[in-house]
C-alpha atoms as a PDB file:
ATOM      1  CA  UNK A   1       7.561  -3.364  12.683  1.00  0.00           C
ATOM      2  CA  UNK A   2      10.673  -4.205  10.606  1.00  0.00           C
ATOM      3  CA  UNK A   3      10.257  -6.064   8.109  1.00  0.00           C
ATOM      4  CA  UNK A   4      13.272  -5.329   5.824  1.00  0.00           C
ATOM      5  CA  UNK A   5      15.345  -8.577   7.362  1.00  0.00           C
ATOM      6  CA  UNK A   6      12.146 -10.929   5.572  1.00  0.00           C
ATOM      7  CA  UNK A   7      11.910  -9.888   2.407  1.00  0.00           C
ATOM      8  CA  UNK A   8      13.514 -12.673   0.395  1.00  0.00           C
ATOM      9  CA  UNK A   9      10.276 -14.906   2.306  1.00  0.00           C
ATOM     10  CA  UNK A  10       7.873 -13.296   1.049  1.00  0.00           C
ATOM     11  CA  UNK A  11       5.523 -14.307  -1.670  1.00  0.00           C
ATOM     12  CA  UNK A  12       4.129 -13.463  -4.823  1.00  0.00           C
ATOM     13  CA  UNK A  13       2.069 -10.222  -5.978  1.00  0.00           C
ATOM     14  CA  UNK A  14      -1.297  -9.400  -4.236  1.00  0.00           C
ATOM     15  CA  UNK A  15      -1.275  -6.091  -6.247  1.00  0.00           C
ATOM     16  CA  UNK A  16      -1.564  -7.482  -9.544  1.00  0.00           C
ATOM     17  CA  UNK A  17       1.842  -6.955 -10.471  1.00  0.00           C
ATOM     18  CA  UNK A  18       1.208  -2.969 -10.092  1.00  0.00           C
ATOM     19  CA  UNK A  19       4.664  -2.120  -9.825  1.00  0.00           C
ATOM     20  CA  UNK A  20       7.175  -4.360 -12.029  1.00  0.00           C
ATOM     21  CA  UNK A  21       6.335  -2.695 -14.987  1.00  0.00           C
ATOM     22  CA  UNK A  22       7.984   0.610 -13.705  1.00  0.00           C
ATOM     23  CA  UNK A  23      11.640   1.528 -14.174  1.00  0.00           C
ATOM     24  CA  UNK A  24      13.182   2.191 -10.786  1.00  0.00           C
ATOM     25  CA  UNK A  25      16.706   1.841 -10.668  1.00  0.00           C
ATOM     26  CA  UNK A  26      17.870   2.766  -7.124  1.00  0.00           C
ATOM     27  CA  UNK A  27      16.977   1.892  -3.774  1.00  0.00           C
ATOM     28  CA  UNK A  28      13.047   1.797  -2.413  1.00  0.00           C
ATOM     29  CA  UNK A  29      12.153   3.072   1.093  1.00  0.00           C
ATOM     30  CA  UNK A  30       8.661   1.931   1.651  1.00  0.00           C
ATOM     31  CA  UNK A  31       6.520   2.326   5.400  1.00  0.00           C
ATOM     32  CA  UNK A  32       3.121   1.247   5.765  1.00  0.00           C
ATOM     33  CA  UNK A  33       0.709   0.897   8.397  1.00  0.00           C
ATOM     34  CA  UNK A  34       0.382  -2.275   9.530  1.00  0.00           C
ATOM     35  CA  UNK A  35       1.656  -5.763   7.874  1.00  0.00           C
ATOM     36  CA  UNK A  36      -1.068  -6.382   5.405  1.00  0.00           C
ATOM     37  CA  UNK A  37      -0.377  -2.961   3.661  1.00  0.00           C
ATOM     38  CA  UNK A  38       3.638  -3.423   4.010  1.00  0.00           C
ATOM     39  CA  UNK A  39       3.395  -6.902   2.711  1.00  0.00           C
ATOM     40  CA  UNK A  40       1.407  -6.301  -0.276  1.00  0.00           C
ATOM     41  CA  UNK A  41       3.589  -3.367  -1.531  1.00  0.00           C
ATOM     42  CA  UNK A  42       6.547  -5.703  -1.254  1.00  0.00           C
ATOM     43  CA  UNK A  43       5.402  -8.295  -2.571  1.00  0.00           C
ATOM     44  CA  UNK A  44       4.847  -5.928  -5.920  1.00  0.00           C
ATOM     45  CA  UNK A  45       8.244  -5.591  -6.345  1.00  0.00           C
ATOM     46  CA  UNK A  46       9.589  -8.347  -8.854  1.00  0.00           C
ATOM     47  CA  UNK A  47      13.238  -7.437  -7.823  1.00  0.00           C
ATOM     48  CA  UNK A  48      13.081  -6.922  -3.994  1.00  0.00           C
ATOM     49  CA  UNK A  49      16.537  -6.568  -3.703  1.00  0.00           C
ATOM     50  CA  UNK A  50      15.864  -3.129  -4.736  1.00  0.00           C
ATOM     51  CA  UNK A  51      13.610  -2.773  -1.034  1.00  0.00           C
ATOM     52  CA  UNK A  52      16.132  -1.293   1.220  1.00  0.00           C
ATOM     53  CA  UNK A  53      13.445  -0.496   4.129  1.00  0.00           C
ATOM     54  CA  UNK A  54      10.236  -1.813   4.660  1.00  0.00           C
ATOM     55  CA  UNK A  55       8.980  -0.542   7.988  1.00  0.00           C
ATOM     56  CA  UNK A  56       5.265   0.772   9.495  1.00  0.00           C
ATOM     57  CA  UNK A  57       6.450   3.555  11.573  1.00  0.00           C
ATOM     58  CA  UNK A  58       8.177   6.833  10.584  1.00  0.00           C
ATOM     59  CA  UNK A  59      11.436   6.970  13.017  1.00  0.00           C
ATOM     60  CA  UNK A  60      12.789   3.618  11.665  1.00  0.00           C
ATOM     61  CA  UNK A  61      12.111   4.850   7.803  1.00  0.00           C
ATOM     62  CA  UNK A  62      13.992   7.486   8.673  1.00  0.00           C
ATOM     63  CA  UNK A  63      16.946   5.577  10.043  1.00  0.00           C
ATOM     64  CA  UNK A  64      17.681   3.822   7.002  1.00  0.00           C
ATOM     65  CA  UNK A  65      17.376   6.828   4.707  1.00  0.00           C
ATOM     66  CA  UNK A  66      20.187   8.645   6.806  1.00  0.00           C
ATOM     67  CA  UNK A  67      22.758   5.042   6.158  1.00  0.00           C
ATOM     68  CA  UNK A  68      22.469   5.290   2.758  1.00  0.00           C
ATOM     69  CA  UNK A  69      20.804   6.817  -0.834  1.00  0.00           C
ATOM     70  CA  UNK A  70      17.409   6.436  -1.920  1.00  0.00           C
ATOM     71  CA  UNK A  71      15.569   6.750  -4.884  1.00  0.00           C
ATOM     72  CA  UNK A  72      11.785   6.446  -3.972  1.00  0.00           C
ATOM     73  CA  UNK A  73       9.974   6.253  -0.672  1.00  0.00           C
ATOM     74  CA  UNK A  74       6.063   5.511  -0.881  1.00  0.00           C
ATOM     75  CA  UNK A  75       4.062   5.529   2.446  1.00  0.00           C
ATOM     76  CA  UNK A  76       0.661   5.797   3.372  1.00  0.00           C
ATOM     77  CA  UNK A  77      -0.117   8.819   5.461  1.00  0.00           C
ATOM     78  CA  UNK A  78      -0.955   7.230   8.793  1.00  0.00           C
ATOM     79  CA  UNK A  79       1.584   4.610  10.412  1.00  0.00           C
ATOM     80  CA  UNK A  80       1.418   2.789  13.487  1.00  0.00           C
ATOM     81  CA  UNK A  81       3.869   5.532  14.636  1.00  0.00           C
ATOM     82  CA  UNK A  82       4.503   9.037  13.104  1.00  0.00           C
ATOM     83  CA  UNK A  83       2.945  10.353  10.227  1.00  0.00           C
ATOM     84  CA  UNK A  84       3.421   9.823   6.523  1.00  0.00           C
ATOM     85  CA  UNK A  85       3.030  13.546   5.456  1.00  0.00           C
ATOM     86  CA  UNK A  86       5.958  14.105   7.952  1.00  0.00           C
ATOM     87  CA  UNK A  87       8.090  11.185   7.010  1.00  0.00           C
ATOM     88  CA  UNK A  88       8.134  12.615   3.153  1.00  0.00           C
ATOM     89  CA  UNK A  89       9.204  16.070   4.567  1.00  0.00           C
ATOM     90  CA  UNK A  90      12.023  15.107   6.908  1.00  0.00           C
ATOM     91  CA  UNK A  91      12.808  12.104   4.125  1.00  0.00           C
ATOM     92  CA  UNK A  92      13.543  15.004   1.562  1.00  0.00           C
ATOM     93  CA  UNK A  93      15.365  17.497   3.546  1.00  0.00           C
ATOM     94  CA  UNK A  94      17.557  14.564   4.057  1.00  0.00           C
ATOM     95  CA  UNK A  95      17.951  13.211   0.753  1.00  0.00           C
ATOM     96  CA  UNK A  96      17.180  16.277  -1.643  1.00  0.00           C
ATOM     97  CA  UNK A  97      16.647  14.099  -4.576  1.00  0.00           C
ATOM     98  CA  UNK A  98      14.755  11.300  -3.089  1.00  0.00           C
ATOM     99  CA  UNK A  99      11.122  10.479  -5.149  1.00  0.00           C
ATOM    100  CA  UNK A 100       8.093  10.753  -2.445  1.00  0.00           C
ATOM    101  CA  UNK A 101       4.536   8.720  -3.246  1.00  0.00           C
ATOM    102  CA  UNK A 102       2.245   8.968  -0.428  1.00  0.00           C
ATOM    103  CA  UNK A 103      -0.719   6.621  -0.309  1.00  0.00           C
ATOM    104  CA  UNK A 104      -3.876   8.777   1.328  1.00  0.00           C
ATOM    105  CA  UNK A 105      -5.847   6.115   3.307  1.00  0.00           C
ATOM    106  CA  UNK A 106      -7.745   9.738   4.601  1.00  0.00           C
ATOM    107  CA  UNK A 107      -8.596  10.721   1.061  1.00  0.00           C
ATOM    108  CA  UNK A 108      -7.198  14.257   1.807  1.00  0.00           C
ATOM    109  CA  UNK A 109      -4.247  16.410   1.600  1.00  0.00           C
ATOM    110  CA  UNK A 110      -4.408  18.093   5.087  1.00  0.00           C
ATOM    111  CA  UNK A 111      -4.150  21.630   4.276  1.00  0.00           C
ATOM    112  CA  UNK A 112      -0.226  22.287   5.516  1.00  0.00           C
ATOM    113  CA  UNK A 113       0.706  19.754   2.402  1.00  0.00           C
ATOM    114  CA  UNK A 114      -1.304  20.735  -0.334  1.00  0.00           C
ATOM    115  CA  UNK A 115       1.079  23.398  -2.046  1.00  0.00           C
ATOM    116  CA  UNK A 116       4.200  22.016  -0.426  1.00  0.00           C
ATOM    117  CA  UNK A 117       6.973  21.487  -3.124  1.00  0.00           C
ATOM    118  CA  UNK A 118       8.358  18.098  -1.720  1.00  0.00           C
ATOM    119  CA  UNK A 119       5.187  16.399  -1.751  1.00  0.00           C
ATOM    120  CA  UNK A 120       5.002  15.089  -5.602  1.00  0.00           C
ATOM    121  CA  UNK A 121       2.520  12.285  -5.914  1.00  0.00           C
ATOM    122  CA  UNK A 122      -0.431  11.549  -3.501  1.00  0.00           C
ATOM    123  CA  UNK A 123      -2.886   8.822  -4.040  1.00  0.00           C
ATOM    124  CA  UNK A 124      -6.295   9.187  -2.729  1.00  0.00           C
ATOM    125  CA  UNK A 125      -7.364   5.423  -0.847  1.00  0.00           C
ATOM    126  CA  UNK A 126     -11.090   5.475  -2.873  1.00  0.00           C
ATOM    127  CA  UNK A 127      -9.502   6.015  -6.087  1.00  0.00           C
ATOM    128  CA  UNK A 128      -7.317   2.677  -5.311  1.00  0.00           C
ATOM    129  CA  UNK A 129     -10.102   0.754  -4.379  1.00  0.00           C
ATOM    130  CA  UNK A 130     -11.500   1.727  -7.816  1.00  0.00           C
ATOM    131  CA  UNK A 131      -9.127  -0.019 -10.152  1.00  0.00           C
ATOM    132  CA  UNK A 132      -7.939   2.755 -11.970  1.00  0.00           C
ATOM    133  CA  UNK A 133      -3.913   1.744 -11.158  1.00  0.00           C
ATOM    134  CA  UNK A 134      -3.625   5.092  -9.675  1.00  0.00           C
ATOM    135  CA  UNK A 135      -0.344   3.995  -7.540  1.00  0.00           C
ATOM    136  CA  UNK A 136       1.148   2.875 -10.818  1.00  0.00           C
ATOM    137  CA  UNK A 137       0.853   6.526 -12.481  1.00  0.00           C
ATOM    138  CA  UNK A 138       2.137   7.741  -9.386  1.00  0.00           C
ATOM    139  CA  UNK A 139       4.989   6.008  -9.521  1.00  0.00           C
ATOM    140  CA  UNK A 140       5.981   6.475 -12.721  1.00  0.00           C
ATOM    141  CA  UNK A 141       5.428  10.507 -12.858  1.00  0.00           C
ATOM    142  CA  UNK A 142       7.594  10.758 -10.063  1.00  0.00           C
ATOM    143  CA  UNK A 143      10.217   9.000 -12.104  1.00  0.00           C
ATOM    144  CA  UNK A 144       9.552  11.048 -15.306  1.00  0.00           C
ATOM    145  CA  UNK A 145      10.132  14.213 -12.587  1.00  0.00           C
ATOM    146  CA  UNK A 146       6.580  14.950 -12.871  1.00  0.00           C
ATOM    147  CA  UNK A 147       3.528  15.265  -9.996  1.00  0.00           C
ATOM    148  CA  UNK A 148       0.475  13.528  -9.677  1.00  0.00           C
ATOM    149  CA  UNK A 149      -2.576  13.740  -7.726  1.00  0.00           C
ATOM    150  CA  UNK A 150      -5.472  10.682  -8.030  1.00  0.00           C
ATOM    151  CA  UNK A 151      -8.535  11.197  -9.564  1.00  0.00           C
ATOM    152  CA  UNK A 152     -10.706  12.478  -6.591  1.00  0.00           C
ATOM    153  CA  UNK A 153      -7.802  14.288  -5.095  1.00  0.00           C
ATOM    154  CA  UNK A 154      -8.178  16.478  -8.459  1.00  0.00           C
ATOM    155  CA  UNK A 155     -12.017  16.587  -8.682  1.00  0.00           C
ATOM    156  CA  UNK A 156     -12.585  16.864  -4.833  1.00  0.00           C
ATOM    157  CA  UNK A 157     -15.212  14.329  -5.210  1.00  0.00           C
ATOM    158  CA  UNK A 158     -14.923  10.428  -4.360  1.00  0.00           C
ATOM    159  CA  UNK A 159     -16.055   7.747  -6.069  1.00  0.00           C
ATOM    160  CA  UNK A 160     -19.471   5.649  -5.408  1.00  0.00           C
ATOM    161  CA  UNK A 161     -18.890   2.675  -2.994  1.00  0.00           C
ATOM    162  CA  UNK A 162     -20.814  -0.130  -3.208  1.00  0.00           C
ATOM    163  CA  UNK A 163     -21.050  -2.566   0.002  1.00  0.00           C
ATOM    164  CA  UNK A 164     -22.166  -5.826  -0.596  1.00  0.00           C
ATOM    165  CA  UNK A 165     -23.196  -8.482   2.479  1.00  0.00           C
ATOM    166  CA  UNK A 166     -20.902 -11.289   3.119  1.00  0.00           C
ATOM    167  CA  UNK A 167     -21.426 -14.466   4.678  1.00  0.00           C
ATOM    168  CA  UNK A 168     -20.253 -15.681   7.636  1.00  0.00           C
ATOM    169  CA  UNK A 169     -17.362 -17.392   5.531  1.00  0.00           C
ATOM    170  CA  UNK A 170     -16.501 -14.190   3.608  1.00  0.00           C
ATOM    171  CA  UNK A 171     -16.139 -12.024   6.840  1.00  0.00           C
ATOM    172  CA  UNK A 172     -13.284 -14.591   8.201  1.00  0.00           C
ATOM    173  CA  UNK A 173     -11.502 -14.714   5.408  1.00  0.00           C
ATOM    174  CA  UNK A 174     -11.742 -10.578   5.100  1.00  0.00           C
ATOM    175  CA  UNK A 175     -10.369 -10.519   8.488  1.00  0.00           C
ATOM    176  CA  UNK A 176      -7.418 -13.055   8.106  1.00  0.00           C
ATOM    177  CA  UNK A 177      -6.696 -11.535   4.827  1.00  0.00           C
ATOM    178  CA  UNK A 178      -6.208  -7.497   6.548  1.00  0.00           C
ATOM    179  CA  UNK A 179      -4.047  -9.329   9.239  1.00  0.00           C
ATOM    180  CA  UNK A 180      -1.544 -10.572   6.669  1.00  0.00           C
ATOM    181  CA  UNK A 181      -1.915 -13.927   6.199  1.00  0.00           C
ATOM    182  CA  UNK A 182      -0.889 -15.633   3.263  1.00  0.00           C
ATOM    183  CA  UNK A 183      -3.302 -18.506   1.851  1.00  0.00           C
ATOM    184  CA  UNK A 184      -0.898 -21.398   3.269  1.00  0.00           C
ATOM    185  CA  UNK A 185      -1.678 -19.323   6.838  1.00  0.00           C
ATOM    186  CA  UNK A 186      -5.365 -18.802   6.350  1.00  0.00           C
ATOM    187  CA  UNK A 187      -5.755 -22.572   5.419  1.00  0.00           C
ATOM    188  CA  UNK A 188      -3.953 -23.501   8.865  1.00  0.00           C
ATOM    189  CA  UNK A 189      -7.152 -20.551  10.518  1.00  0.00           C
ATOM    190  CA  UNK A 190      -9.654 -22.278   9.264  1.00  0.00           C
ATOM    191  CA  UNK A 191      -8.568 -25.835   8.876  1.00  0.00           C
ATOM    192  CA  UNK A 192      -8.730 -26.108   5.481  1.00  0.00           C
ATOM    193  CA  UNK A 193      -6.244 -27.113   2.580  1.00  0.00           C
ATOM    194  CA  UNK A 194      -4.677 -24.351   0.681  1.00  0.00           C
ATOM    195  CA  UNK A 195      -6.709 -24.678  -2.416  1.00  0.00           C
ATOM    196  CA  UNK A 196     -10.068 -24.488  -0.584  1.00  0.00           C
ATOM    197  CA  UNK A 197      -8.135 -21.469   1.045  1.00  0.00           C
ATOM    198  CA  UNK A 198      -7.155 -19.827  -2.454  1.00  0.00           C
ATOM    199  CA  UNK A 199     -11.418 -20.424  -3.424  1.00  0.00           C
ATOM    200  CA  UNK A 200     -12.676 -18.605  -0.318  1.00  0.00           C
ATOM    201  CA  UNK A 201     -10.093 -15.676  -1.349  1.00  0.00           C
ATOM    202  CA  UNK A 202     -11.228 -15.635  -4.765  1.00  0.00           C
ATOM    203  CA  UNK A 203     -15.239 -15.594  -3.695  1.00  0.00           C
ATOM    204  CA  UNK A 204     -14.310 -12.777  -1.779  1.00  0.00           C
ATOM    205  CA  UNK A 205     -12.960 -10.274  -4.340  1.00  0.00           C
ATOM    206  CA  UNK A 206     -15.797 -11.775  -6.249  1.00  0.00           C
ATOM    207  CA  UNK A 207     -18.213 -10.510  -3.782  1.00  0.00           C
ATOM    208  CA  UNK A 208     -16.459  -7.691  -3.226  1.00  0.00           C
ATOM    209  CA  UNK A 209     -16.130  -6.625  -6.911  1.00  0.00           C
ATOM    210  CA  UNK A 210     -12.356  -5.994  -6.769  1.00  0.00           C
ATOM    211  CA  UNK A 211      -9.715  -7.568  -8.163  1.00  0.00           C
ATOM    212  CA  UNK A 212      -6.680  -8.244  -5.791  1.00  0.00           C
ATOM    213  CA  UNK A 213      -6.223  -8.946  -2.125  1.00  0.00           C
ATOM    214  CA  UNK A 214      -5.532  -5.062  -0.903  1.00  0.00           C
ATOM    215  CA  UNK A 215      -8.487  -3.523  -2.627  1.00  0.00           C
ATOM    216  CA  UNK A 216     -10.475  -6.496  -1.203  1.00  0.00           C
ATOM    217  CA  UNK A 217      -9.147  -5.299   2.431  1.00  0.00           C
ATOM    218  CA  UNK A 218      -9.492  -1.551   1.583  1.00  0.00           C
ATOM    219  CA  UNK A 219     -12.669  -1.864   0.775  1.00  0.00           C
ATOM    220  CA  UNK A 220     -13.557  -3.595   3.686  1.00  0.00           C
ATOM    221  CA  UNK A 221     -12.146  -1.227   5.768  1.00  0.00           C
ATOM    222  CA  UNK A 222     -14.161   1.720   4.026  1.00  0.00           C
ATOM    223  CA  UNK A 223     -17.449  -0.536   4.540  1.00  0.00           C
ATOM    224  CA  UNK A 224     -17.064  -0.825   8.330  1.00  0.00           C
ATOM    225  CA  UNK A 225     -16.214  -4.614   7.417  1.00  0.00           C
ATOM    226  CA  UNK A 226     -12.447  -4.539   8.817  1.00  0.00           C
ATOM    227  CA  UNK A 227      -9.943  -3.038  10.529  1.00  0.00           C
ATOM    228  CA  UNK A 228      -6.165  -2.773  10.214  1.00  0.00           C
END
C-alpha cells in the first residue's frame, strides 16, 4: 500500500501530537504495516509536506529512497511485505547519512541487529503502549546523532499489561479503529452521527487506560482483542 499520493487528506493527530515538537528538517521515509499504523504516524506530522514516502512494504520504501535524499526513515519491523530490520540496512547503505527509527511491534532486537552500527534507535511496542513517549526520544536522539533503545529493550524486561473486558460496543469500535477508519467512517459502520462516534472512541481509551487511538489498537492487539 501507497499511501504517499493521500497525504494532504488525511486528518488530524491520533498520536497526541508525538512528533511536531521535533526538529526535522529534510525529507521523512516512513513504512508501516498496515493502514492504521501508516495513518497514525502521518497524521503526527504537522508539516506533511515533509512525508516523502509513506508505504507498508519494504521494496516500495526503498524505491523512493533511491529518487531522492532522506533524512529519517521510521518503520516498524514487520510489514505486509519485507522486513523492517532489512529495510533500515539496505535504506543506509543507500543513503549513508539517512536517520533510522524502527518501531519493534516483536519487542526484540533479533540477534543479527543488536550490535549493528546502522541500527540507531529501536522502540520496543510495550514500552509505547505505556505512555512513556518513547518514539518521541527516539526521534529526537537520532537527530542529536545519538542512539536509543526503549525502556524494556534496555532492562530486558516488559512492562505489566493490564486487559480489561469490553462490551460488545467497545470491541466494534476496537476493530474499526485497527482497520483505519476515521470517526466520520466509523459513524457511517455503525450508523451513528460523528459525535456519538467520537464518544464510543473516547470510552474506549477510557476502558482501555490509554490515551490516543494507536495505543488503544496496540493494546488490543497485545490482549488478543485485535488484529492488524
Amino acid at each position: 500500500m501507497d499511501l504517499t499520493p493521500f497525504l494532504c487528506s488525511l486528518e488530524g493527530t491520533t498520536l497526541d501530537q508525538l512528533l511536531m515538537s521535533v526538529a526535522i528538517h529534510g525529507k521523512v521515509a516512513i513504512a508501516m504495516k498496515g493502514r492504521f499504523l501508516l495513518r497514525s504516524v502521518c497524521e503526527s506530522f504537522h508539516d506533511r509536506s515533509q512525508i516523502g514516502c509513506a508505504v507498508t512494504d519494504e521494496s516500495t520504501c526503498l524505491a523512493y529512497l533511491t529518487k531522492e535524499p532522506y533524512e529519517l526513515l521510521i518503520c516498524t519491523d514487520y510489514l505486509e511485505r519485507g522486513n523492517g530490520f532489512e529495510l533500515a540496512r539496505k535504506a543506509r547503505e543507500a543513503q549513508g547519512n539517512l536517520k533510522v527509527v524502527v518501531l519493534a511491534l516483536g519487542d526484540v532486537i533479533p540477534a543479527q541487529y543488536v550490535d549493528a552500527p546502522w541500527l540507531e534507535a529501536v522502540v520496543a511496542e510495550a514500552d509505547f503502549i505505556g505512555d512513556q513517549r518513547p518514539l518521541q526520544a527516539a526521534v529526537m536522539a537520532v537527530m542529536g546523532h545519538h542512539c536509543y533503545r526503549s525502556p524494556s529493550l534496555r532492562s530486558g524486561t516488559l512492562p505489566y499489561l493490564s486487559c480489561p473486558r469490553l462490551t460488545k460496543r467497545e470491541y466494534e469500535v476496537l476493530d474499526l479503529l485497527a482497520s483505519g477508519l476515521t470517526d466520520k467512517e466509523i459513524a457511517e459502520q455503525l450508523v451513528v452521527s460523528e459525535e456519538t462516534a467520537r464518544t464510543y472512541t473516547k470510552r474506549l481509551l477510557k476502558t482501555l487506560d490509554v490515551n490516543n487511538r494507536l495505543q488503544a489498537v496496540l493494546k488490543g492487539m497485545r490482549c488478543g482483542m485485535v488484529r492488524l
